[in-house]
N, C-alpha and C. Protein backbone atom coordinates (compact mmCIF):
# COMPACT_ATOMS: atom_id res chain seq x y z
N UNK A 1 -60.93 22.18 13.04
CA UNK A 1 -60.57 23.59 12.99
C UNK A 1 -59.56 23.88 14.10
N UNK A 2 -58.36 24.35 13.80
CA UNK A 2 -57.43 24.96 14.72
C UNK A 2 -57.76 25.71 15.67
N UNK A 3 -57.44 25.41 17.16
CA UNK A 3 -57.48 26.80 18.40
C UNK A 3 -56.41 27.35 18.42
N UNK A 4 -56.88 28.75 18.39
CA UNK A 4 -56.01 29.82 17.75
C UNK A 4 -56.26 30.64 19.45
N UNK A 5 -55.25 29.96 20.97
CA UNK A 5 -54.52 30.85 21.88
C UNK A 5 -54.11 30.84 22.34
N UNK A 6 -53.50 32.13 22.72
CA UNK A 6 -52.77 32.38 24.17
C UNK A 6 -53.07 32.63 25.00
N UNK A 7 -52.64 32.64 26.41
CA UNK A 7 -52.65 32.85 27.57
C UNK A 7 -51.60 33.96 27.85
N UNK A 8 -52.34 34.84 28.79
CA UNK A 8 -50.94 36.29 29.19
C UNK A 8 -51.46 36.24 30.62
N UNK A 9 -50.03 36.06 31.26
CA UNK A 9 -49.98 35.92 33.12
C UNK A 9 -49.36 37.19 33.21
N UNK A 10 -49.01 38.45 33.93
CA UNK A 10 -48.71 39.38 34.41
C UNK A 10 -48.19 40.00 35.86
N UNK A 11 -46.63 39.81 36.30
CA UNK A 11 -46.17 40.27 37.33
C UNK A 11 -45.81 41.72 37.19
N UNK A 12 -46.62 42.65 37.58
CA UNK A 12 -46.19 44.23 37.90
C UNK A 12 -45.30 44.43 39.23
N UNK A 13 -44.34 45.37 39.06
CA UNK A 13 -43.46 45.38 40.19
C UNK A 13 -43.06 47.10 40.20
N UNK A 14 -42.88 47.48 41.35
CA UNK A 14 -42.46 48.99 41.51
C UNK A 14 -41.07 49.11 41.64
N UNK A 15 -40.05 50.28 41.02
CA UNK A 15 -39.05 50.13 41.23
C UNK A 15 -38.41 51.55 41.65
N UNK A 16 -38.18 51.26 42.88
CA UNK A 16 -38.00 52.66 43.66
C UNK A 16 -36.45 53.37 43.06
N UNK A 17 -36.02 52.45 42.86
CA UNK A 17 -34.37 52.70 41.98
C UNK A 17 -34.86 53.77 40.63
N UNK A 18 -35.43 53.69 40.13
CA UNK A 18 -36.42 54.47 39.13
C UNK A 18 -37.07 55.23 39.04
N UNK A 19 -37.42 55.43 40.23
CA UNK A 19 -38.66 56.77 40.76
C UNK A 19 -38.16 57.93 41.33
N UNK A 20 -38.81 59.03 41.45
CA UNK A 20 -38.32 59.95 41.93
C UNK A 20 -39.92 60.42 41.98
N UNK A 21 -40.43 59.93 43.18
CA UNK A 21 -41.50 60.81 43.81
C UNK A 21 -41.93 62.07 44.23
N UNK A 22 -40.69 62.79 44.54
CA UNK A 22 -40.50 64.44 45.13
C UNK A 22 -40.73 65.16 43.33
N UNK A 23 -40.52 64.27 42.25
CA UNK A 23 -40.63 65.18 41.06
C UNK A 23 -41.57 64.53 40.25
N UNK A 24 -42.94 63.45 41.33
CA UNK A 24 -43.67 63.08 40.23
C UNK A 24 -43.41 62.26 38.67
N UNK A 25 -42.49 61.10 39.31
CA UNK A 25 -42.05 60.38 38.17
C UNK A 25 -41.69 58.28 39.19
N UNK A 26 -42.42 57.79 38.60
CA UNK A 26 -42.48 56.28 39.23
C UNK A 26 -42.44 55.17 38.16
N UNK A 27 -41.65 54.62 38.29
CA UNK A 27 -40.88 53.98 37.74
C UNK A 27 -41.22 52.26 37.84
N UNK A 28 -41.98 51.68 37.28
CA UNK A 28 -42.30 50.37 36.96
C UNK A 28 -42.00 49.60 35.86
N UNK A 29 -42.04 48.06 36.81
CA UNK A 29 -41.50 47.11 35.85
C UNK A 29 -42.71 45.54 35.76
N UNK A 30 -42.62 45.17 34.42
CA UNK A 30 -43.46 44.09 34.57
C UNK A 30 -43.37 43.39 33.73
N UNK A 31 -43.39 41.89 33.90
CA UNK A 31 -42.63 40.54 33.48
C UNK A 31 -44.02 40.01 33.38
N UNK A 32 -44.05 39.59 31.94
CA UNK A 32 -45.23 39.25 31.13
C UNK A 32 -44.89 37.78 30.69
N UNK A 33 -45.66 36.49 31.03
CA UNK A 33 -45.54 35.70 30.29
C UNK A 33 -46.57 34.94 29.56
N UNK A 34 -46.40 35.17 27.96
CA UNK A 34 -47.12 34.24 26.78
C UNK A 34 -47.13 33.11 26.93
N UNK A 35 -48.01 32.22 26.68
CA UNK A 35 -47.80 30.92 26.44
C UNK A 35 -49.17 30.56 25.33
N UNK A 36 -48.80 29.83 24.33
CA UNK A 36 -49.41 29.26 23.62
C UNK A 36 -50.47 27.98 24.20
N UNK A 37 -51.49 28.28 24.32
CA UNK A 37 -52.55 27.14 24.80
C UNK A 37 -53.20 26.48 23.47
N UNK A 38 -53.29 27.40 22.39
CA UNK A 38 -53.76 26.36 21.14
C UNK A 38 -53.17 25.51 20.81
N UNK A 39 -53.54 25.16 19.46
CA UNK A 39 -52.77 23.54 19.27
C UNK A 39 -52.15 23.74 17.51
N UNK A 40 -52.01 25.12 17.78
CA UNK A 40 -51.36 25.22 16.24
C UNK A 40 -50.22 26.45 16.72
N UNK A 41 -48.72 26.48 15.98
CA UNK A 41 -47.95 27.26 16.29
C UNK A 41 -48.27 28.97 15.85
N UNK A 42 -48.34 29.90 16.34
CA UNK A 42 -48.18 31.47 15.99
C UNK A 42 -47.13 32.33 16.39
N UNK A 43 -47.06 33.36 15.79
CA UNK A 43 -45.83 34.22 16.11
C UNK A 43 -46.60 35.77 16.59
N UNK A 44 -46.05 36.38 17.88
CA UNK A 44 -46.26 37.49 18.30
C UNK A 44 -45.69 38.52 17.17
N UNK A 45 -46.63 39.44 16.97
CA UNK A 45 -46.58 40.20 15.67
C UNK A 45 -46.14 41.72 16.40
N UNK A 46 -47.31 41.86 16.56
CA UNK A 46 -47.34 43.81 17.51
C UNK A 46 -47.87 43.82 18.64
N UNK A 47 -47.78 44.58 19.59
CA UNK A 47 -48.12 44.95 20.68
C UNK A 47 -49.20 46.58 20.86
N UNK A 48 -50.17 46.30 21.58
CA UNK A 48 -50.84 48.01 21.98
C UNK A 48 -51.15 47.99 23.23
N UNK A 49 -50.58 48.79 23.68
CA UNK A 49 -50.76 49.27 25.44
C UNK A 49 -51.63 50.71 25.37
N UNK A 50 -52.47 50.07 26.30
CA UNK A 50 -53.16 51.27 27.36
C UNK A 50 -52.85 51.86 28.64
N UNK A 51 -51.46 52.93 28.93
CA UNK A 51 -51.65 53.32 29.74
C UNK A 51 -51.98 54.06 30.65
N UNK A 52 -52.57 54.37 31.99
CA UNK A 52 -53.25 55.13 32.39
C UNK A 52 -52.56 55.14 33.70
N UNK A 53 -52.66 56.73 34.46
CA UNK A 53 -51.96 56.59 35.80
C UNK A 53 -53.12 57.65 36.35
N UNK A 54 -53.61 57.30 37.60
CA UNK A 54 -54.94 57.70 38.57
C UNK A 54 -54.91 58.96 38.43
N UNK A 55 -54.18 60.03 38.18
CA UNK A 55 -54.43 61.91 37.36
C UNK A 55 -55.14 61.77 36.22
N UNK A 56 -55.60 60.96 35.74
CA UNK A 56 -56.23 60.97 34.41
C UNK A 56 -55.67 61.02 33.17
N UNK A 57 -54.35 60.97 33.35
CA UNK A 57 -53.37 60.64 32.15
C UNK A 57 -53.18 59.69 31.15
N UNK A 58 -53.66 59.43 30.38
CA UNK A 58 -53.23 58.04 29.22
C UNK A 58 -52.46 58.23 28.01
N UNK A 59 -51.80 57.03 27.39
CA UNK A 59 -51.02 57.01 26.87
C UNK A 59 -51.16 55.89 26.23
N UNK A 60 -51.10 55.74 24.72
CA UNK A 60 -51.30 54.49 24.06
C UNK A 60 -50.17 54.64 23.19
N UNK A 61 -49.52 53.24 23.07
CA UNK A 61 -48.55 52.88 22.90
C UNK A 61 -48.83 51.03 21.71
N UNK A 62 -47.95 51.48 20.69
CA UNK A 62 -48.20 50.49 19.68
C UNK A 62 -46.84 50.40 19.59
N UNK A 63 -46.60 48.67 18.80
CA UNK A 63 -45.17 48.65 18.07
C UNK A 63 -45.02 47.06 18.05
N UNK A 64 -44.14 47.08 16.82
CA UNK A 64 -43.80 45.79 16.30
C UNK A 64 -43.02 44.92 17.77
N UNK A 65 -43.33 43.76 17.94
CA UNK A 65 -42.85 42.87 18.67
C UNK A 65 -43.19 43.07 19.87
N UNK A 66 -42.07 42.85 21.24
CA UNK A 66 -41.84 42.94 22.39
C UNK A 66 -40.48 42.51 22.54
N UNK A 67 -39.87 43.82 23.71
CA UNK A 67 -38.45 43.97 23.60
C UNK A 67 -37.76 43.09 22.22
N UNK A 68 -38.18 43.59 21.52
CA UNK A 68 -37.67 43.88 20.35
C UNK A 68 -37.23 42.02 19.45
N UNK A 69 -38.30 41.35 19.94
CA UNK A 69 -37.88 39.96 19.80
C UNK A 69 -39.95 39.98 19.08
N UNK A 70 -39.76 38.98 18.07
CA UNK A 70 -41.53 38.72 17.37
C UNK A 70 -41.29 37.29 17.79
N UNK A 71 -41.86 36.52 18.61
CA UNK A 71 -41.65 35.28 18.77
C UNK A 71 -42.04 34.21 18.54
N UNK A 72 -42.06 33.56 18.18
CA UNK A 72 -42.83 31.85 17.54
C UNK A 72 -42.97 30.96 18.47
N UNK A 73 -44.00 30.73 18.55
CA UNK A 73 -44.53 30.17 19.87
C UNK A 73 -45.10 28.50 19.64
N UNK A 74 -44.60 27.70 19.89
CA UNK A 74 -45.05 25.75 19.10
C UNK A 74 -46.57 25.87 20.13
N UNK A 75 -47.21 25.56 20.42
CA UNK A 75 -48.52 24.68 21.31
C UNK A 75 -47.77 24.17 22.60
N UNK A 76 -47.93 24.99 23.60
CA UNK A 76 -47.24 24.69 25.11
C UNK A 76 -46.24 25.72 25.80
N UNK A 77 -45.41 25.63 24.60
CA UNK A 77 -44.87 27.11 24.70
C UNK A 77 -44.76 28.49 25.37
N UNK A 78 -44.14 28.58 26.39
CA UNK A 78 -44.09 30.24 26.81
C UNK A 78 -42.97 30.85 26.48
N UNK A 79 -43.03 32.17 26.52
CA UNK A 79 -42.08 33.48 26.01
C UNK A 79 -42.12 34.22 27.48
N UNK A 80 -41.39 34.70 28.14
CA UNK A 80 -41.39 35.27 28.95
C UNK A 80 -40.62 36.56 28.87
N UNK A 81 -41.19 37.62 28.83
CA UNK A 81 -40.39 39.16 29.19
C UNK A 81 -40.34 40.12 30.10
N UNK A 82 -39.81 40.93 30.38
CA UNK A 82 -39.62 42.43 31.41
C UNK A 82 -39.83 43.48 30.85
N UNK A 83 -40.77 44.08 30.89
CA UNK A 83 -40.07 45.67 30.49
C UNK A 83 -40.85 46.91 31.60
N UNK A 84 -40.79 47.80 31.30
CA UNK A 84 -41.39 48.90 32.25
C UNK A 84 -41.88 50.28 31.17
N UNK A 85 -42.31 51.04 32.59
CA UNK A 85 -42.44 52.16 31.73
C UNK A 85 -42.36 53.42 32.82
N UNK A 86 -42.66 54.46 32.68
CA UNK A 86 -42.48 55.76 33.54
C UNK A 86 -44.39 56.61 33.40
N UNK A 87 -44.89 56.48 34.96
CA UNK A 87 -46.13 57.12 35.49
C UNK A 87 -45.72 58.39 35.88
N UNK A 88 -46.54 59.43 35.97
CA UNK A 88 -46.47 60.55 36.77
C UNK A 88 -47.08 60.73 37.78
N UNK A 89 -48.00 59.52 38.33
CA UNK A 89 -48.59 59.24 40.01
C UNK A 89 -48.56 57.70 40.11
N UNK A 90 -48.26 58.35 41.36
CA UNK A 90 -47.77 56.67 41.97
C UNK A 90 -48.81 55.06 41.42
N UNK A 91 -49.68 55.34 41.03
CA UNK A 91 -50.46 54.39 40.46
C UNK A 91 -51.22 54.51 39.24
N UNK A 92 -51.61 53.24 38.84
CA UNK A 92 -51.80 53.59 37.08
C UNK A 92 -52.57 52.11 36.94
N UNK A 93 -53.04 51.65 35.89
CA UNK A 93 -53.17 50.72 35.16
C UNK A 93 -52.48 50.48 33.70
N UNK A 94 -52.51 49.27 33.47
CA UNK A 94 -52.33 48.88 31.88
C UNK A 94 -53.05 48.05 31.55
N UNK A 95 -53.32 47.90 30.00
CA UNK A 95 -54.26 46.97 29.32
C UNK A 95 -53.97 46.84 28.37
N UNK A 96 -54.45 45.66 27.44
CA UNK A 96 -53.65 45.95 25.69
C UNK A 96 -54.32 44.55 25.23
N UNK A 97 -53.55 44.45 24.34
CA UNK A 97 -53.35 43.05 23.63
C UNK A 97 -51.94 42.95 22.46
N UNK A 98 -51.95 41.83 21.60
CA UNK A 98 -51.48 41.36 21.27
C UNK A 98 -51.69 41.12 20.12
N UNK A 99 -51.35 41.29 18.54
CA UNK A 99 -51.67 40.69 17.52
C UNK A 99 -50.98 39.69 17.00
N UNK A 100 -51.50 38.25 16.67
CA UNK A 100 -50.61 37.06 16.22
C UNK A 100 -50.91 36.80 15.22
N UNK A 101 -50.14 35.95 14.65
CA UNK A 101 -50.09 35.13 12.83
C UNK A 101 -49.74 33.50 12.99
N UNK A 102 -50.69 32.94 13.25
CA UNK A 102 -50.79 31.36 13.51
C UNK A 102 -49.88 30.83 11.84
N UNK A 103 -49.43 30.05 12.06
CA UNK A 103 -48.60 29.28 11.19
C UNK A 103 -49.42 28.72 9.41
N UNK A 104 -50.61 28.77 9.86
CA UNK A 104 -51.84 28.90 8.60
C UNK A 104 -51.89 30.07 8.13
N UNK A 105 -51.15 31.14 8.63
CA UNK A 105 -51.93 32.42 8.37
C UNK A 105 -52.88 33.31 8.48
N UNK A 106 -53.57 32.22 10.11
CA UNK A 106 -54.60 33.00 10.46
C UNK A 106 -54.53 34.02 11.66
N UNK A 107 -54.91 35.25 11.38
CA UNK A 107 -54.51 36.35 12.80
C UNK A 107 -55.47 36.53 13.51
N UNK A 108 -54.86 37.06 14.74
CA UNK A 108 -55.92 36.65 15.94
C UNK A 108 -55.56 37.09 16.91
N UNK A 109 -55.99 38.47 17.59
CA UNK A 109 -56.09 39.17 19.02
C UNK A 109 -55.89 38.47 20.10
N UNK A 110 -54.45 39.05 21.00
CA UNK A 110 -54.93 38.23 22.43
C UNK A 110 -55.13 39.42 23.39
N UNK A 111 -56.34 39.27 23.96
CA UNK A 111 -56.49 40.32 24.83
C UNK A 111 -55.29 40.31 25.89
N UNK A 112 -55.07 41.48 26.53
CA UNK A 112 -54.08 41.47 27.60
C UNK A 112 -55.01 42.13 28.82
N UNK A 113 -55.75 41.36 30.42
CA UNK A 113 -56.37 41.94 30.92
C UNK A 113 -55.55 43.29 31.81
N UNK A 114 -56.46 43.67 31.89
CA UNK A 114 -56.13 44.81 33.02
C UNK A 114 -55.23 44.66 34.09
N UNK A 115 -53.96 45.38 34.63
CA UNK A 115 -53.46 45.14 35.69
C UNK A 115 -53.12 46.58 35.85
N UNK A 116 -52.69 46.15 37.76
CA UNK A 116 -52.38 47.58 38.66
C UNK A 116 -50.90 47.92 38.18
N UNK A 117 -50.65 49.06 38.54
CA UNK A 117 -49.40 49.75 38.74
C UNK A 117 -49.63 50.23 40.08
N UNK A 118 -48.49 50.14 41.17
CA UNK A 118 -48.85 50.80 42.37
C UNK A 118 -47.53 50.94 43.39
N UNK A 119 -47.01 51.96 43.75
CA UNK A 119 -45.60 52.62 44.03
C UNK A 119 -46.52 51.80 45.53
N UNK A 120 -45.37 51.59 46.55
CA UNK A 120 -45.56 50.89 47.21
C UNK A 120 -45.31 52.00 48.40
N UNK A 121 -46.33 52.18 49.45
CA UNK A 121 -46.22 53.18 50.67
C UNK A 121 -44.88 53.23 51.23
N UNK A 122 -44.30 54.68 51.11
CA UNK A 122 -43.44 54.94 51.76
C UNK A 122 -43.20 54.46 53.37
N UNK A 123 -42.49 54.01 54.11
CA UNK A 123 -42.24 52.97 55.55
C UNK A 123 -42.46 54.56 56.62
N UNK A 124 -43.91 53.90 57.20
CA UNK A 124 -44.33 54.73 57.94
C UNK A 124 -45.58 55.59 57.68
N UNK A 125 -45.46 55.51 56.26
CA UNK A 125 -47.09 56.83 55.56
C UNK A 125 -48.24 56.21 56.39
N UNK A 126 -48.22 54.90 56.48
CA UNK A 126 -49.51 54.25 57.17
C UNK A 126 -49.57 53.71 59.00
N UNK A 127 -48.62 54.73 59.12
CA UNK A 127 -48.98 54.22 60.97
C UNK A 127 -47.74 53.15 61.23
N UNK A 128 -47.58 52.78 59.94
CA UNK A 128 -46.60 51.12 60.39
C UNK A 128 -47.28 49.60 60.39
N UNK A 129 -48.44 50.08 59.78
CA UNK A 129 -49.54 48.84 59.66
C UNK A 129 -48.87 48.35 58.83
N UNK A 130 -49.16 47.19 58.32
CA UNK A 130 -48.39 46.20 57.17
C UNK A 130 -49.55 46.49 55.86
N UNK A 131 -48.91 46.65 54.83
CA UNK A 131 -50.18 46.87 54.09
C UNK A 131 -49.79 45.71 52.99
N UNK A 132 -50.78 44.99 51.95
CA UNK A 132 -51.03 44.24 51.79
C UNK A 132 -51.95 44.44 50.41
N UNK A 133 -51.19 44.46 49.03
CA UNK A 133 -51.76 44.42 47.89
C UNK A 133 -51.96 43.34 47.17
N UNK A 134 -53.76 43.33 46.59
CA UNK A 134 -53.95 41.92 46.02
C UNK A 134 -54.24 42.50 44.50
């Protein structure tokens, strides 16, 4: 019987070029990479995001592909992308998954775990301590 997965690694990044904090708008970016760990080829179908920013705001978000590419993925395989989105407080989460179509025709959820969103302390808000996000 075929293993039917992927693997999703997740770099979130803040982009102050993008933000405008004085009007409640923060601006993130994050470089997602797929890789096929099963041993049969599938293609990234749709995408659903959960997002949420610490005011209690969410926003779910569906749609065919990622940046606008459905990708076919052999066994070993990674896809790597960027994209972002726009919070209205400096921090947030996302979560989701992934729907695929293995080369048999069989479909199959990849969860996408949880990660931070987090505008990075203005130089000085904290005394000048070094601060340090894990």
């Amino acid at each position: 019987m075929p293993n039917y997965q992927f693997t999703v690694a997740v770099a979130p990044q803040y982009l102050p070029d993008r933000s405008a904090p004085e009007d409640q708008l923060f601006g993130f970016a994050y470089t997602i990479t797929i890789t096929n760990t099963g041993d049969i080829a599938a293609q990234l179908i749709a995408r659903h995001w959960i997002i949420r920013d610490f005011q209690g705001r969410s926003e779910e978000v569906k749609g065919l592909g990622v940046v606008g590419q459905q990708p076919l993925l052999q066994p070993g395989e990674s896809f790597r992308y960027t994209s972002g989105c726009q919070l209205r407080a400096s921090s947030g989460t996302m979560h989701g998954s992934y729907f695929c179509v293995a080369e048999d025709a069989h479909r199959f959820e990849v969860p996408v775990p949880l990660f931070v969103l987090e505008a990075d302390a203005p130089p000085g808000a904290d005394g000048g301590a070094a601060r340090v996000l894990h």
